[in-house]
PDB file of N, CA and C in Angstrom:
ATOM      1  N   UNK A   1     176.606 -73.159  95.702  1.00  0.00           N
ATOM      2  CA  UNK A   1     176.584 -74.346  94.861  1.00  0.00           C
ATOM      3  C   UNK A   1     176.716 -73.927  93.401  1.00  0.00           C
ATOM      4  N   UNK A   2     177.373 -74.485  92.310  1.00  0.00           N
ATOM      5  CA  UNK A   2     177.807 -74.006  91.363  1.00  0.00           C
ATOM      6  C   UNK A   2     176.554 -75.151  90.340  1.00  0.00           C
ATOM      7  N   UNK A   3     176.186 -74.764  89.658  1.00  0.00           N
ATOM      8  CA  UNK A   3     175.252 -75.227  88.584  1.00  0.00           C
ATOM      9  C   UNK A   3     175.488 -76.365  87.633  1.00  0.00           C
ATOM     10  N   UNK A   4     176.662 -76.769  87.326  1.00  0.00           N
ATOM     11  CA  UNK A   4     177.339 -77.408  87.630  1.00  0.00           C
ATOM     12  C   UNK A   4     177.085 -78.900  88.087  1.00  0.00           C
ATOM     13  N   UNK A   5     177.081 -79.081  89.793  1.00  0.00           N
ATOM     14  CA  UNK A   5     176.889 -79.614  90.662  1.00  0.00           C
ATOM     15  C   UNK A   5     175.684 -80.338  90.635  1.00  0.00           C
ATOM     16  N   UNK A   6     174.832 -79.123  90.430  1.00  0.00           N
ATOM     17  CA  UNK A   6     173.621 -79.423  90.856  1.00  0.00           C
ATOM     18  C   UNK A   6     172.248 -79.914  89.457  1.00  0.00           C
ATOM     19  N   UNK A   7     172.904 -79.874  87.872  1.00  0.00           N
ATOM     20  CA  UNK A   7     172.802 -80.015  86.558  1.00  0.00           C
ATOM     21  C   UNK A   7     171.866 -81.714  86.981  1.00  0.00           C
ATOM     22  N   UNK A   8     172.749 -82.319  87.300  1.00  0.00           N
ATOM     23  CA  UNK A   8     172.341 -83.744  87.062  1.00  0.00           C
ATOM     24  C   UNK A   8     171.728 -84.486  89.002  1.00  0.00           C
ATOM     25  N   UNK A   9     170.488 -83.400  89.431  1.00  0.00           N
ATOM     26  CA  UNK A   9     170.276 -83.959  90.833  1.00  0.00           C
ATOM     27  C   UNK A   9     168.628 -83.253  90.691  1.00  0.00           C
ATOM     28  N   UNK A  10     168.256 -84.322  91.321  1.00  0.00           N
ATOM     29  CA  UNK A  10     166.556 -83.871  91.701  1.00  0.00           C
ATOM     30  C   UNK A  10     166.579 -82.763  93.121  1.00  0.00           C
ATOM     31  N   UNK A  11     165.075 -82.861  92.741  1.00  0.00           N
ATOM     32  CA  UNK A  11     164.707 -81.467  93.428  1.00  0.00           C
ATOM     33  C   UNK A  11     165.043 -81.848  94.364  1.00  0.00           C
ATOM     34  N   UNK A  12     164.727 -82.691  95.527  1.00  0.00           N
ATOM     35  CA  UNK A  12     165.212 -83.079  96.922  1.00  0.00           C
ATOM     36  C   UNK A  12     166.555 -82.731  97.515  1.00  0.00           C
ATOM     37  N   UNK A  13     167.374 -83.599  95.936  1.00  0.00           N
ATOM     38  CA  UNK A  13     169.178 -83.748  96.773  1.00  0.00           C
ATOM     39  C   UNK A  13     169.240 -82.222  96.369  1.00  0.00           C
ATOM     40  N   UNK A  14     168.863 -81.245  95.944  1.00  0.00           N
ATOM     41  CA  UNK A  14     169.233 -80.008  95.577  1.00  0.00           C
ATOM     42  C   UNK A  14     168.468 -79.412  97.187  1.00  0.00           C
ATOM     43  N   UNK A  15     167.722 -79.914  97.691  1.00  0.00           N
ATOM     44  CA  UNK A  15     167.239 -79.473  98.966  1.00  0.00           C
ATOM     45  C   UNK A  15     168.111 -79.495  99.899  1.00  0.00           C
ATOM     46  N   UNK A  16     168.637 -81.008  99.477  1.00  0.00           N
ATOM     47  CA  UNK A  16     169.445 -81.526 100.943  1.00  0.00           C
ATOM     48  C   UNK A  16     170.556 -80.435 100.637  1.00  0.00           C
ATOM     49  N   UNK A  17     170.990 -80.099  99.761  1.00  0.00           N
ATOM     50  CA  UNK A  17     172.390 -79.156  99.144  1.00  0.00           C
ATOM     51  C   UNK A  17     172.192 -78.463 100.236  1.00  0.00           C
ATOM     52  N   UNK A  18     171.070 -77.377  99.659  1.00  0.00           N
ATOM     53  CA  UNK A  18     170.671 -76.085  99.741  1.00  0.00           C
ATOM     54  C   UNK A  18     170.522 -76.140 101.572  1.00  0.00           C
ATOM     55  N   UNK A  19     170.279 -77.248 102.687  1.00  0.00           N
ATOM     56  CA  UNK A  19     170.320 -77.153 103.868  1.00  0.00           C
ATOM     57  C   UNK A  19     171.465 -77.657 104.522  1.00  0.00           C
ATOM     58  N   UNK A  20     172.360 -78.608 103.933  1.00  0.00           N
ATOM     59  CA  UNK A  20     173.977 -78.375 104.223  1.00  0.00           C
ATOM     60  C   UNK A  20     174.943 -77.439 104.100  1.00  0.00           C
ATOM     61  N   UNK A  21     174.295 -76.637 102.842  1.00  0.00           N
ATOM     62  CA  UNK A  21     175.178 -75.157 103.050  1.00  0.00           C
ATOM     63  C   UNK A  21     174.943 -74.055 104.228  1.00  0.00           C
ATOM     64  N   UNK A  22     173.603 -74.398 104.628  1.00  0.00           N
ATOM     65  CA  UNK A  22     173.091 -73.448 105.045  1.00  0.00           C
ATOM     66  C   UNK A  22     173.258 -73.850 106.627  1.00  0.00           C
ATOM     67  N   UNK A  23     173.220 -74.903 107.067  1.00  0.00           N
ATOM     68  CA  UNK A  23     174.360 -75.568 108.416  1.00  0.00           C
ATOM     69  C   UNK A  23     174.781 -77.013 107.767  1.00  0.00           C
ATOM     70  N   UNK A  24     175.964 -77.288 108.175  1.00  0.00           N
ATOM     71  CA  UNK A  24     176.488 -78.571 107.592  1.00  0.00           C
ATOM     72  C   UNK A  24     176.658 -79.402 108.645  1.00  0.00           C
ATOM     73  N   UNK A  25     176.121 -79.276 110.073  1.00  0.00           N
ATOM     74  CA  UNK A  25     175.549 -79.982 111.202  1.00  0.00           C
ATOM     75  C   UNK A  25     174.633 -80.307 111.106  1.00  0.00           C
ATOM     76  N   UNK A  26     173.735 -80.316 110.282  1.00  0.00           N
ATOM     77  CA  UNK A  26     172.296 -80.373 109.970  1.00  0.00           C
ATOM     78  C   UNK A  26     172.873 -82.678 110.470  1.00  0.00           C
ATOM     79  N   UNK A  27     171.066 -83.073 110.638  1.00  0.00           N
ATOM     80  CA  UNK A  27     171.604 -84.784 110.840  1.00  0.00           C
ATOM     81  C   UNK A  27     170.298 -84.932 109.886  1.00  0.00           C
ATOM     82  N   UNK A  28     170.364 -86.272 109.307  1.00  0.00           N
ATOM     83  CA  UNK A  28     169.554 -86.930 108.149  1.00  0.00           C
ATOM     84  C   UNK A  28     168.132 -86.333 109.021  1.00  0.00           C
ATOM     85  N   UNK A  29     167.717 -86.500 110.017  1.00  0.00           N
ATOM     86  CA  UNK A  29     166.554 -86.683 110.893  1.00  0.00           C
ATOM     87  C   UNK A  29     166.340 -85.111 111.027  1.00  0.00           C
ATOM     88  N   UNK A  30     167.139 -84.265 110.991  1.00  0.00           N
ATOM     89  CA  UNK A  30     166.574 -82.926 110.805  1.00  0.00           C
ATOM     90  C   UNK A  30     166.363 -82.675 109.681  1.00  0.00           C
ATOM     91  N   UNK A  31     166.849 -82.921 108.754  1.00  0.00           N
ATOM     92  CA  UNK A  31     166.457 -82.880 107.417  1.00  0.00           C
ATOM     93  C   UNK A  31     165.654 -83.517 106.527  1.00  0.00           C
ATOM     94  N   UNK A  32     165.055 -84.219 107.127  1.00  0.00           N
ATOM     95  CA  UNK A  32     163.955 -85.357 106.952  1.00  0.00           C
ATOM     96  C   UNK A  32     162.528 -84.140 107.329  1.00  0.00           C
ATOM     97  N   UNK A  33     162.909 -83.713 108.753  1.00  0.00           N
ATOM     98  CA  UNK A  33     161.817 -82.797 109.229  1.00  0.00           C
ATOM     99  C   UNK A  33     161.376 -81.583 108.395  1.00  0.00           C
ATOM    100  N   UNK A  34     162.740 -80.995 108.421  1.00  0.00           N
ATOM    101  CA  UNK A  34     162.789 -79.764 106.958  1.00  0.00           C
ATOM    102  C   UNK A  34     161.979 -79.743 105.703  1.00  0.00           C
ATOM    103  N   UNK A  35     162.288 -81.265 105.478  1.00  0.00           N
ATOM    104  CA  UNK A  35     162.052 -81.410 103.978  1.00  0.00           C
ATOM    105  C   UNK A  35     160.193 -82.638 103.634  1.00  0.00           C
ATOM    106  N   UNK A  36     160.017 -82.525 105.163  1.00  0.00           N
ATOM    107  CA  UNK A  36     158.645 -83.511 104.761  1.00  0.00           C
ATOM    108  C   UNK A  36     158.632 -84.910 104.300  1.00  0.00           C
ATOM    109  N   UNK A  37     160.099 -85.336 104.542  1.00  0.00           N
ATOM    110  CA  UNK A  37     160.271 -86.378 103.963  1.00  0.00           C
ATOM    111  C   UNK A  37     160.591 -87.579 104.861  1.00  0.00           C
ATOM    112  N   UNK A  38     160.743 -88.690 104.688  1.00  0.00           N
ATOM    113  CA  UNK A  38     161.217 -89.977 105.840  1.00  0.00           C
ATOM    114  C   UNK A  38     162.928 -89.767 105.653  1.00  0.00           C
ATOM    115  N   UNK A  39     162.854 -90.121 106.894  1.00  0.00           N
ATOM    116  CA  UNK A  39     164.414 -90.210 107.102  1.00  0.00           C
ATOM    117  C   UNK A  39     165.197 -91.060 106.571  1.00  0.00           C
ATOM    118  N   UNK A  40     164.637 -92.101 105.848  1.00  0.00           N
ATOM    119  CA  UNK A  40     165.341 -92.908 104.943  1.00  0.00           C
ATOM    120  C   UNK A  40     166.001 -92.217 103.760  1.00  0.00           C
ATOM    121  N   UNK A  41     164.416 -91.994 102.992  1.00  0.00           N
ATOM    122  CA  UNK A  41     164.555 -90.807 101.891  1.00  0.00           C
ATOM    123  C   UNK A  41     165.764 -89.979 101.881  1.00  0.00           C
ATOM    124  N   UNK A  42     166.099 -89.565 103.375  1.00  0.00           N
ATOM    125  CA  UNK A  42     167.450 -88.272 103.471  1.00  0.00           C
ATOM    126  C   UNK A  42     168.438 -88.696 102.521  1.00  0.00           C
ATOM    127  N   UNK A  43     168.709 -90.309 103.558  1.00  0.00           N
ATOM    128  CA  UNK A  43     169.588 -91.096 103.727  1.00  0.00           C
ATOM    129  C   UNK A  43     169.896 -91.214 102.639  1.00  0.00           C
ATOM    130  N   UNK A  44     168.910 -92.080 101.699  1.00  0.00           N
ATOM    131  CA  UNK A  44     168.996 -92.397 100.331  1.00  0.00           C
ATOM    132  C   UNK A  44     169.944 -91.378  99.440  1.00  0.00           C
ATOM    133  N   UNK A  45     169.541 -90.117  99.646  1.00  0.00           N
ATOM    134  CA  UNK A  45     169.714 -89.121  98.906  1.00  0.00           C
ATOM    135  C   UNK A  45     171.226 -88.851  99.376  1.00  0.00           C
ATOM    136  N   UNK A  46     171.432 -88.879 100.714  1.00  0.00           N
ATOM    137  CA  UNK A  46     172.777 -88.447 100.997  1.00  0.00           C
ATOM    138  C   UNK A  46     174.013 -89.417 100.399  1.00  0.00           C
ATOM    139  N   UNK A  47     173.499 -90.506 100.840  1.00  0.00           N
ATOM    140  CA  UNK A  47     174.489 -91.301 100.293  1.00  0.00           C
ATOM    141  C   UNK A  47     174.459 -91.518  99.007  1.00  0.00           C
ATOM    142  N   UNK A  48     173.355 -91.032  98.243  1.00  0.00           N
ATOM    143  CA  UNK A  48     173.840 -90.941  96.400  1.00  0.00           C
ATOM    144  C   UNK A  48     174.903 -89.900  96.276  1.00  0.00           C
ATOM    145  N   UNK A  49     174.704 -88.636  97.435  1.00  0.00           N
ATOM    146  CA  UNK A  49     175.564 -87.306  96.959  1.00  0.00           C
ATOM    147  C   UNK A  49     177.012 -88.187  97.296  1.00  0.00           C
ATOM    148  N   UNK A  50     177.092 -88.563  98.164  1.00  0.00           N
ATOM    149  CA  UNK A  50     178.370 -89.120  98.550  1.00  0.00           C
ATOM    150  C   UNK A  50     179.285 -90.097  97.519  1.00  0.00           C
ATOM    151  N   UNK A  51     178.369 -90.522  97.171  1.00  0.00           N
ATOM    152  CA  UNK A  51     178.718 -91.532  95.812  1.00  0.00           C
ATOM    153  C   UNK A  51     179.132 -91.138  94.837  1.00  0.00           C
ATOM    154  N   UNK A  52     178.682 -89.753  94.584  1.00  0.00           N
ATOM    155  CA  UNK A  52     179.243 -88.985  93.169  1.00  0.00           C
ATOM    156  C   UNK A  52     179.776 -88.214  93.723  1.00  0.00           C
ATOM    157  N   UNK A  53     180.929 -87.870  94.890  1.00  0.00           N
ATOM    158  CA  UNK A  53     181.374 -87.311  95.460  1.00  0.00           C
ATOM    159  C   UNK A  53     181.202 -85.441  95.452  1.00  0.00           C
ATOM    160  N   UNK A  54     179.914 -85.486  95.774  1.00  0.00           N
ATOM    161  CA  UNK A  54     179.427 -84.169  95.613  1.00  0.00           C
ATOM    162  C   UNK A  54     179.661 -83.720  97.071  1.00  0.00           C
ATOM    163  N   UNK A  55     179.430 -84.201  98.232  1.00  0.00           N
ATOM    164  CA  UNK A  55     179.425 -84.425  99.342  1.00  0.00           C
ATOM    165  C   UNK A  55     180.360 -85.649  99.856  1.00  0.00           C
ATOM    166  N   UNK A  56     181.312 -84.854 101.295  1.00  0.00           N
ATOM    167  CA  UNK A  56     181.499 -86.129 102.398  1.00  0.00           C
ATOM    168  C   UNK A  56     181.217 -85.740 103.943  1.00  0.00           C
ATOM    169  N   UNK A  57     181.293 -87.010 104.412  1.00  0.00           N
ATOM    170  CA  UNK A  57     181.390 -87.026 105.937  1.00  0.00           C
ATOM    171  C   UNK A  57     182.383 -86.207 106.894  1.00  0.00           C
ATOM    172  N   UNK A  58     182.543 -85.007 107.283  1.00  0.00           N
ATOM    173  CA  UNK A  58     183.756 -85.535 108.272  1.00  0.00           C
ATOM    174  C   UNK A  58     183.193 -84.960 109.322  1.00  0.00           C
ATOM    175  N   UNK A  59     184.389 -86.259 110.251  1.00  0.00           N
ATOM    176  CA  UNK A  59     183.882 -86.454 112.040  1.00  0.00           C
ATOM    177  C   UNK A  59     183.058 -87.813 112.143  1.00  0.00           C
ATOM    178  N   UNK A  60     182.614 -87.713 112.939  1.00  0.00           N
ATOM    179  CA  UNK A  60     181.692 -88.956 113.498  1.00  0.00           C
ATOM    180  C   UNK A  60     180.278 -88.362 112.807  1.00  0.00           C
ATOM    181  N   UNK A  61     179.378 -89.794 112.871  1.00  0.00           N
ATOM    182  CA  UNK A  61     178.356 -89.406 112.841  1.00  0.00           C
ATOM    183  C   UNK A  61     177.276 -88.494 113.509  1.00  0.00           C
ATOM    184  N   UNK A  62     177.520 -88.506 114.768  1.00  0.00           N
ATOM    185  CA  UNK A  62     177.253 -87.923 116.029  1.00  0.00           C
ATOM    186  C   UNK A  62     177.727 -86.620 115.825  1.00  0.00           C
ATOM    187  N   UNK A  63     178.944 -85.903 115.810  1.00  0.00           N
ATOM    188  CA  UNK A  63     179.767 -85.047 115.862  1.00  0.00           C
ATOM    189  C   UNK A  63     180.179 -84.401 114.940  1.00  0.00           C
ATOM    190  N   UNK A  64     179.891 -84.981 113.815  1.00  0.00           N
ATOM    191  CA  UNK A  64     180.450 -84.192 112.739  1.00  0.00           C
ATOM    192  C   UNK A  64     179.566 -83.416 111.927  1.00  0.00           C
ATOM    193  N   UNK A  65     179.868 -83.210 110.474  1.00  0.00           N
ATOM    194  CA  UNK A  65     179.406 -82.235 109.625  1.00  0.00           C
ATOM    195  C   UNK A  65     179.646 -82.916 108.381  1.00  0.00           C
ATOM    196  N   UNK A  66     178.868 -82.350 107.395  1.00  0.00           N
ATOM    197  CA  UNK A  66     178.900 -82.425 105.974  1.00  0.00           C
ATOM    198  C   UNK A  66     179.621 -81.026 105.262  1.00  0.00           C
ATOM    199  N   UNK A  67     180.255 -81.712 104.417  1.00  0.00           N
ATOM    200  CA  UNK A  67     181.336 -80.786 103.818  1.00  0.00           C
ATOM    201  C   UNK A  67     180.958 -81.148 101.533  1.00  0.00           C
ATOM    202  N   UNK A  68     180.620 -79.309 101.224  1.00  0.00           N
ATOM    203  CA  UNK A  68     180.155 -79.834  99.595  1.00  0.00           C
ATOM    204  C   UNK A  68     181.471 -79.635  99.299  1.00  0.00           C
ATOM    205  N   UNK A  69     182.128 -80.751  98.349  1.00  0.00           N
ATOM    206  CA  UNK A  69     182.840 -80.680  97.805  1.00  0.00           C
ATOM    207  C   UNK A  69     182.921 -79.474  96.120  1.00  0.00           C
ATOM    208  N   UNK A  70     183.639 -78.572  96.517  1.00  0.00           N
ATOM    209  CA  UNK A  70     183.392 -77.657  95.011  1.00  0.00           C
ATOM    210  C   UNK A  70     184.702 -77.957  93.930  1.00  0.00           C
ATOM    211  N   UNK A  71     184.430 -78.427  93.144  1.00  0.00           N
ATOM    212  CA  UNK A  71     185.375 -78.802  91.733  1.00  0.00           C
ATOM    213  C   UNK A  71     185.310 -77.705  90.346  1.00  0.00           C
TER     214      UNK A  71
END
């Protein structure tokens, strides 16, 4: 993750980063577990990364993976 990226994100979405790099199969609900947090919370967080296109989806929800976008 380039510094960059991660300049304008709380400690959490820098969590969620730091466990999508580290498998990008990871699902909101494992990362909820990881991180002590509700699975909403993930959610919340994921879909902010997605929004500032720091992060996307690809595949199914089920099936797929998270991919960090590096700029």
């Amino acid at each position: 993750m380039t510094e960059k990226v991660t300049d304008n994100l709380d400690e959490k979405s820098i969590h969620i980063l730091a466990l999508i790099s580290e498998d990008p199969a990871y699902t909101s609900t494992a990362m909820a577990e990881k991180l002590l947090v509700s699975r909403k919370t993930v959610s919340q967080r994921l879909k902010e990364l997605k929004e500032k296109g720091i992060i996307e989806r690809i595949g199914s929800d089920r099936k797929g993976y998270w991919k960090i976008n590096n700029e």
